[in-house]
PDB file of N, CA and C in Angstrom:
ATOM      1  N   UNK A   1       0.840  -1.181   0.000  1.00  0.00           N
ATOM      2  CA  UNK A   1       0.000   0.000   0.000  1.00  0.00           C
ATOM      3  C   UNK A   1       0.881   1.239   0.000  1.00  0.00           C
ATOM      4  N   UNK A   2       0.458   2.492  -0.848  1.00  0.00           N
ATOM      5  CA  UNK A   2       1.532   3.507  -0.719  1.00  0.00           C
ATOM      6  C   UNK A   2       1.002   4.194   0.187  1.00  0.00           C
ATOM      7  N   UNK A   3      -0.101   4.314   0.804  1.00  0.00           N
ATOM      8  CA  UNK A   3      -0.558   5.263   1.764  1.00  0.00           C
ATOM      9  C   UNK A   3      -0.473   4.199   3.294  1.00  0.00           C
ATOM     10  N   UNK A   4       0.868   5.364   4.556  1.00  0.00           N
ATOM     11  CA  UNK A   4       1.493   4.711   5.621  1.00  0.00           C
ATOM     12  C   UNK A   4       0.536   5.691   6.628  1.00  0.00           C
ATOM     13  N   UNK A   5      -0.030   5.061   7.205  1.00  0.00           N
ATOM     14  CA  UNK A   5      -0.924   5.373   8.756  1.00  0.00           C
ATOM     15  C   UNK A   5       0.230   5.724  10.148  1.00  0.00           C
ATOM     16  N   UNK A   6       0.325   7.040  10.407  1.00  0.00           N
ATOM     17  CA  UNK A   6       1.497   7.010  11.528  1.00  0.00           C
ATOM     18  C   UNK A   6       0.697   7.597  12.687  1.00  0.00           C
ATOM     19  N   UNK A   7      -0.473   6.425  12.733  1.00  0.00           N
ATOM     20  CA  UNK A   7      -1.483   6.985  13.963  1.00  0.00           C
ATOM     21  C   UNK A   7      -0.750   6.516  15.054  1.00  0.00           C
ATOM     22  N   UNK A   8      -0.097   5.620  15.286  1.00  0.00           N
ATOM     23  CA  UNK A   8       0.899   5.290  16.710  1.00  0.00           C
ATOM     24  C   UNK A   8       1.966   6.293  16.854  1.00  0.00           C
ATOM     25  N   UNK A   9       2.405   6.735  15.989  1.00  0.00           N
ATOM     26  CA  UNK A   9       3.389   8.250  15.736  1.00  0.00           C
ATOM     27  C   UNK A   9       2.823   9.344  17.017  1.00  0.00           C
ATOM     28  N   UNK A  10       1.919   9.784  16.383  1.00  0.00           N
ATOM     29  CA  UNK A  10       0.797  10.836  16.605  1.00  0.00           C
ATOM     30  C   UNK A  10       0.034  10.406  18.322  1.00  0.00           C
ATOM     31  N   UNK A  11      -0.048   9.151  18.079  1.00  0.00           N
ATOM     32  CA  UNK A  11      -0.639   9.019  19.609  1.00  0.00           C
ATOM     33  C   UNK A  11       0.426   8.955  21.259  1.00  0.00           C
ATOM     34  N   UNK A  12       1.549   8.492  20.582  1.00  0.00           N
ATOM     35  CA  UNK A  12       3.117   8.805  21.009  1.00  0.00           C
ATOM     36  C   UNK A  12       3.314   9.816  21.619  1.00  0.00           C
ATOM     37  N   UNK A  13       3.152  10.949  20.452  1.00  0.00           N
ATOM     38  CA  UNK A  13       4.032  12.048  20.345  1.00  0.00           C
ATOM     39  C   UNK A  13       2.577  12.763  21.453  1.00  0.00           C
ATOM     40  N   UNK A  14       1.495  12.852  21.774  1.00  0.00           N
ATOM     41  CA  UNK A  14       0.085  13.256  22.497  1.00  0.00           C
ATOM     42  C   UNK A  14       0.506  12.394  23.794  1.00  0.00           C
ATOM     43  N   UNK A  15       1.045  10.918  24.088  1.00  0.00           N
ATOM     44  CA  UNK A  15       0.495  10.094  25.371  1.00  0.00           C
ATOM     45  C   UNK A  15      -0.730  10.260  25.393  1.00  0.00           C
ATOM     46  N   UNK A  16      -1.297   9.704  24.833  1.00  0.00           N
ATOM     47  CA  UNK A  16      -2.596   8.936  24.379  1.00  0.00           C
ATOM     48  C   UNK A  16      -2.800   7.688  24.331  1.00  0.00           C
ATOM     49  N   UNK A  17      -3.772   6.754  24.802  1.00  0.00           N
ATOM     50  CA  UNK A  17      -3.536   5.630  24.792  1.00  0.00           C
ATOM     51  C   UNK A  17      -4.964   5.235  23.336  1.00  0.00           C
ATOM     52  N   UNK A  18      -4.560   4.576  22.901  1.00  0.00           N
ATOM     53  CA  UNK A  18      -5.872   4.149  21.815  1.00  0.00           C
ATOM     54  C   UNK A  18      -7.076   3.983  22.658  1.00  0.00           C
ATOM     55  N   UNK A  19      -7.550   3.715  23.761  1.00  0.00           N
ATOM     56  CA  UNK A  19      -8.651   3.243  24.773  1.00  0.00           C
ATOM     57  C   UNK A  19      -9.003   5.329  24.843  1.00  0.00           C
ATOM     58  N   UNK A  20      -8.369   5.527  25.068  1.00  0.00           N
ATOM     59  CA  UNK A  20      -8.573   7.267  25.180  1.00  0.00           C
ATOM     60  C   UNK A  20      -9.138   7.599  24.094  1.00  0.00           C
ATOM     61  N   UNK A  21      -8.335   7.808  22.810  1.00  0.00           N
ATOM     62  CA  UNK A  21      -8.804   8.239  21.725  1.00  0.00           C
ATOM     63  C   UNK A  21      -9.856   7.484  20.829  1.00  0.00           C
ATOM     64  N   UNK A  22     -10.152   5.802  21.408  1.00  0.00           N
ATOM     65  CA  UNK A  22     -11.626   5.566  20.653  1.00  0.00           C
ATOM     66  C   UNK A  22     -12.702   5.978  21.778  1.00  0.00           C
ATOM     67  N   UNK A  23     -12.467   6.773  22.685  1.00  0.00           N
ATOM     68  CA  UNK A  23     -13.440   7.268  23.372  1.00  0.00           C
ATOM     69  C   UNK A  23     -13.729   8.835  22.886  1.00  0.00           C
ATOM     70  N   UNK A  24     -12.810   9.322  22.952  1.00  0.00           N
ATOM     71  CA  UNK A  24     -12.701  10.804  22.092  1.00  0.00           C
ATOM     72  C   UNK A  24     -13.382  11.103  20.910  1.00  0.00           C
ATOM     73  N   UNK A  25     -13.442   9.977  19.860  1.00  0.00           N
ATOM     74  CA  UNK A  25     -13.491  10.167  18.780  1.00  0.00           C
ATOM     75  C   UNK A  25     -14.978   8.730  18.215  1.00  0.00           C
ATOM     76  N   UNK A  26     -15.363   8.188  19.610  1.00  0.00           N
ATOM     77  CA  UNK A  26     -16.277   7.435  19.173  1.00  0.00           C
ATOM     78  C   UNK A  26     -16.777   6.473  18.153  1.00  0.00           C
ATOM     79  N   UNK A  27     -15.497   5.965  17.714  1.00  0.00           N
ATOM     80  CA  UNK A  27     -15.266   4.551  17.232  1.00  0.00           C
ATOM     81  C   UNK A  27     -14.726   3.447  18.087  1.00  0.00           C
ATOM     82  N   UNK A  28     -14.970   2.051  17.506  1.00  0.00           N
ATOM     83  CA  UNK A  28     -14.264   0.934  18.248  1.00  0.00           C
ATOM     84  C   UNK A  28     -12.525   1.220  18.450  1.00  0.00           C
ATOM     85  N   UNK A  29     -12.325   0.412  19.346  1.00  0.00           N
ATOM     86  CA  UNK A  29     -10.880   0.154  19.170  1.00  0.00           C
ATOM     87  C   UNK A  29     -10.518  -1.312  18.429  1.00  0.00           C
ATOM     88  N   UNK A  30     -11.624  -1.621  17.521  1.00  0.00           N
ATOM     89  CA  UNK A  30     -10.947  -2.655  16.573  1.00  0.00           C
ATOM     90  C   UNK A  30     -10.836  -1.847  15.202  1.00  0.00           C
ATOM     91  N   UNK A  31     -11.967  -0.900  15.133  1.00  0.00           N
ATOM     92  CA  UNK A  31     -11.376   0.030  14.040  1.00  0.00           C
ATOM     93  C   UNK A  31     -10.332   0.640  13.799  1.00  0.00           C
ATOM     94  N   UNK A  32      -9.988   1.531  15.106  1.00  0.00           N
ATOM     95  CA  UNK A  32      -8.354   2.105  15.025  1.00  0.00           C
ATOM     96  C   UNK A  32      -7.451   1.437  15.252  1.00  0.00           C
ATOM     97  N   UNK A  33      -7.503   0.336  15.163  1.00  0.00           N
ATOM     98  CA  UNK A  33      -6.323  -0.382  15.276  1.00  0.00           C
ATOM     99  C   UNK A  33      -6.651  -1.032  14.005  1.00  0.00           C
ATOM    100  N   UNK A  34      -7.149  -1.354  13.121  1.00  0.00           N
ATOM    101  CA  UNK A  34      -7.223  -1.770  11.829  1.00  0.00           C
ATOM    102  C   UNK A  34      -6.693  -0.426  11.034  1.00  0.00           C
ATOM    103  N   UNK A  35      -6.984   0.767  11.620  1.00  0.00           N
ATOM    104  CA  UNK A  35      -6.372   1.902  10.667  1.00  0.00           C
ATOM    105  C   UNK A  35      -4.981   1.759  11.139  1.00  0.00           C
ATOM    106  N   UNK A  36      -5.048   1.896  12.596  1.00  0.00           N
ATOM    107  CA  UNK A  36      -3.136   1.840  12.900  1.00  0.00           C
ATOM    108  C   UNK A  36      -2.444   1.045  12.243  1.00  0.00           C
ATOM    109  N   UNK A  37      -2.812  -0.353  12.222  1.00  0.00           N
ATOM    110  CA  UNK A  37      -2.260  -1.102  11.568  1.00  0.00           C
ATOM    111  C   UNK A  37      -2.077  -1.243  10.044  1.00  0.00           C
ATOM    112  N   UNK A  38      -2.386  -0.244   9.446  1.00  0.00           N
ATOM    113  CA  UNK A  38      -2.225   0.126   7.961  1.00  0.00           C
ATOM    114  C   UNK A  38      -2.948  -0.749   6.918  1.00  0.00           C
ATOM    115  N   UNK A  39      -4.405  -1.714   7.591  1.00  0.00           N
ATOM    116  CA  UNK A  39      -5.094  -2.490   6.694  1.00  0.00           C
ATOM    117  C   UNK A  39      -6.160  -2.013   6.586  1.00  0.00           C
ATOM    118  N   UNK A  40      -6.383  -1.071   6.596  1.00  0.00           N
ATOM    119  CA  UNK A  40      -7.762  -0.082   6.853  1.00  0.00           C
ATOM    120  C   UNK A  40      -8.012   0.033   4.752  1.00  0.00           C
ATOM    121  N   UNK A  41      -8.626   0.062   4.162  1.00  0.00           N
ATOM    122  CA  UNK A  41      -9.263   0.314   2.697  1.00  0.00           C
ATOM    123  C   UNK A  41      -9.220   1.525   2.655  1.00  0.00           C
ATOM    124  N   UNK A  42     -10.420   2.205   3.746  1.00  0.00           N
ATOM    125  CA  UNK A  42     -10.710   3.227   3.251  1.00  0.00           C
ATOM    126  C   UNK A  42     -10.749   4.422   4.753  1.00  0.00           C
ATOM    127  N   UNK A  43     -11.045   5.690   4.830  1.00  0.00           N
ATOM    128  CA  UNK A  43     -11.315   6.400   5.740  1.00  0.00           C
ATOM    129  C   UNK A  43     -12.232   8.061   5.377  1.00  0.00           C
ATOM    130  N   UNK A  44     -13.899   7.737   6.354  1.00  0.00           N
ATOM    131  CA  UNK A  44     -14.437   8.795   6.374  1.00  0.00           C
ATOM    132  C   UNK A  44     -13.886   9.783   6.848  1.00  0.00           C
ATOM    133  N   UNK A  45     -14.037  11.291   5.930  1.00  0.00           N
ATOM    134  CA  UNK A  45     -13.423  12.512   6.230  1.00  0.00           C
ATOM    135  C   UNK A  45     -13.799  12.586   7.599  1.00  0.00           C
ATOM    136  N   UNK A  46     -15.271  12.149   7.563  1.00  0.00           N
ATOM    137  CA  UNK A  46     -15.973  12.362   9.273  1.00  0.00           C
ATOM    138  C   UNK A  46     -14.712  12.249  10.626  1.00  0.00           C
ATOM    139  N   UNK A  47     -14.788  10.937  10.321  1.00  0.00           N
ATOM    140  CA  UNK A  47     -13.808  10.003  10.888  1.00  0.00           C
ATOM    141  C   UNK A  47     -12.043  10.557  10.875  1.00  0.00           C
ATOM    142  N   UNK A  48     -11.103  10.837  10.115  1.00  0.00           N
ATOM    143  CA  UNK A  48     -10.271  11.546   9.865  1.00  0.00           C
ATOM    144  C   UNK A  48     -10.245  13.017  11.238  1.00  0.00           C
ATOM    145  N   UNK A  49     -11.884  13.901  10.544  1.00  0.00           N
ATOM    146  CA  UNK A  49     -11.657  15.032  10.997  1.00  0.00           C
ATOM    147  C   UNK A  49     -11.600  15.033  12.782  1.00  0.00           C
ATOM    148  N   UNK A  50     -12.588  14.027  12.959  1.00  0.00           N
ATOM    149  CA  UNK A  50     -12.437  13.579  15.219  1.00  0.00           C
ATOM    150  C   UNK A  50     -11.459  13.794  15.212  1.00  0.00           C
ATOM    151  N   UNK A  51     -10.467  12.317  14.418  1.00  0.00           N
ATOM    152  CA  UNK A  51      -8.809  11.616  15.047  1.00  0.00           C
ATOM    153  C   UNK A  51      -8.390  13.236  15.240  1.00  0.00           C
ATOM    154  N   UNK A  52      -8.040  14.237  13.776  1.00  0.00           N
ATOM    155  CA  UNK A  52      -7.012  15.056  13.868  1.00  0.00           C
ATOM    156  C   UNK A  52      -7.469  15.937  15.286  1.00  0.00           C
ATOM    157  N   UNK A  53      -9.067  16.066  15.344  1.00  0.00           N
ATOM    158  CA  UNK A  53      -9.301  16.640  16.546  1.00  0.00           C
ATOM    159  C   UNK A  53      -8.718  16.618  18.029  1.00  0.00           C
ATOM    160  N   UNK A  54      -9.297  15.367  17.924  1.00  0.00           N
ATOM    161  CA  UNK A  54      -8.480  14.745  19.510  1.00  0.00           C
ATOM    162  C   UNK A  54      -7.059  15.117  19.537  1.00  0.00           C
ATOM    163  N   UNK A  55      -6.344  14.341  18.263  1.00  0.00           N
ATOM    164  CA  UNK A  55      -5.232  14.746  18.586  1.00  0.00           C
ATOM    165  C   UNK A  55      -4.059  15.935  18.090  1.00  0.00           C
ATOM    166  N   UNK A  56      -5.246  17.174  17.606  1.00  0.00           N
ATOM    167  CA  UNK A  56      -4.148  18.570  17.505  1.00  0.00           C
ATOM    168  C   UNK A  56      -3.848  18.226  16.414  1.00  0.00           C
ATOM    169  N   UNK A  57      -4.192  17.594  15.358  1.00  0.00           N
ATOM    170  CA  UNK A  57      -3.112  17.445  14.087  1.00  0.00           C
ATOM    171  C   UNK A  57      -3.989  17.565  12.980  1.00  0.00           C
ATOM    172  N   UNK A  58      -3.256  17.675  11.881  1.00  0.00           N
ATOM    173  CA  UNK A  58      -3.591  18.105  10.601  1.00  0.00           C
ATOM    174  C   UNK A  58      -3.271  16.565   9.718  1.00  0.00           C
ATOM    175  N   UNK A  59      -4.299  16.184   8.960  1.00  0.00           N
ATOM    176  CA  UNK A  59      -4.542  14.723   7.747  1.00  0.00           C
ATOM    177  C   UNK A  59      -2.826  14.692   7.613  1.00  0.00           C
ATOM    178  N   UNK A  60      -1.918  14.680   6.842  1.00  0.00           N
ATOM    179  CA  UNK A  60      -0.578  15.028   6.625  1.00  0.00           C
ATOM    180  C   UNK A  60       0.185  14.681   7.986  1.00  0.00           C
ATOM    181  N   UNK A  61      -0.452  14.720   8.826  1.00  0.00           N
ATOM    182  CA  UNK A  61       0.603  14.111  10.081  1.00  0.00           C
ATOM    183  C   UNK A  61      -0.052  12.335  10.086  1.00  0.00           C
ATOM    184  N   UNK A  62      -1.218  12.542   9.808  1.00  0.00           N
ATOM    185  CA  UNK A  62      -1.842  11.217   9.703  1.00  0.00           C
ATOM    186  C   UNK A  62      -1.192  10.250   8.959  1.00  0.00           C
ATOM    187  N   UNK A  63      -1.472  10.491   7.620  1.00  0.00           N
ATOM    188  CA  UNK A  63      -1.040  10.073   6.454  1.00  0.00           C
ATOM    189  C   UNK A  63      -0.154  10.579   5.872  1.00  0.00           C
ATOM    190  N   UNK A  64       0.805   9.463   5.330  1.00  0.00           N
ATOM    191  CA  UNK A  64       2.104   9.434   4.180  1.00  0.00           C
ATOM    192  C   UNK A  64       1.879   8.471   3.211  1.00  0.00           C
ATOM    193  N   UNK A  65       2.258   9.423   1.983  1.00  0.00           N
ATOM    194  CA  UNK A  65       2.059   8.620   0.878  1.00  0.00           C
ATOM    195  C   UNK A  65       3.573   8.270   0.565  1.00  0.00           C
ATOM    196  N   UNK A  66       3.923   6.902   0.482  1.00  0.00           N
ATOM    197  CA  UNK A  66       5.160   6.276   0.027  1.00  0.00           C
ATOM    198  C   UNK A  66       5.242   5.801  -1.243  1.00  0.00           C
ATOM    199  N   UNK A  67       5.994   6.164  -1.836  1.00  0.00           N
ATOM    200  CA  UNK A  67       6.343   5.601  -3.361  1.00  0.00           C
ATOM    201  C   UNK A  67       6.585   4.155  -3.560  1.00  0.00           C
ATOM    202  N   UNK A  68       6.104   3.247  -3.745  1.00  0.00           N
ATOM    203  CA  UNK A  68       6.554   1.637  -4.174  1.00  0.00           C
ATOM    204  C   UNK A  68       6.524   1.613  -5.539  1.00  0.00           C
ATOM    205  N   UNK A  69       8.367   0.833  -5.814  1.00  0.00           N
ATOM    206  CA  UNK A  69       9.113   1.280  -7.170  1.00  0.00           C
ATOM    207  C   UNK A  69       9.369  -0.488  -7.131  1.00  0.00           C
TER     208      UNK A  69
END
C-alpha cells in the first residue's frame, strides 16, 4: 500500500492511549487499530476530521504517501 498510517506516531508524540482516543473520537478500538495497523481500505473525512481533533493534528501528520518502485 503507498498510503502509511502514523497513527501510533501521533498518539506517542500526544500520550494517548488508543482506549482514550476511541473514546474521544467514538469509534471501536478494533477500528483504530485496523487503521493503525495500515489495513484499513478506506477512511471517512468524518472520521479523519475527530482523530485530527483529539489529537491537535492536521490529515498530513496522519497520512504518508510512500512511493513503491
Amino acid at each position: 500500500m503507498d498510503i502509511v498510517v502514523n497513527l501510533d506516531v501521533m498518539l506517542a508524540k500526544r500520550k494517548m492511549s488508543m482506549t482514550e482516543l476511541s473514546e474521544k473520537v467514538g469509534i471501536t478500538l478494533a477500528n483504530l487499530s485496523i487503521l493503525k495497523t495500515g489495513k484499513a481500505k478506506a477512511i471517512r473525512f468524518s472520521t479523519l476530521s475527530a482523530i485530527c481533533e483529539a489529537l491537535n493534528c492536521q490529515p498530513g501528520d496522519l497520512l504518508e504517501y510512500r512511493s513503491v518502485k
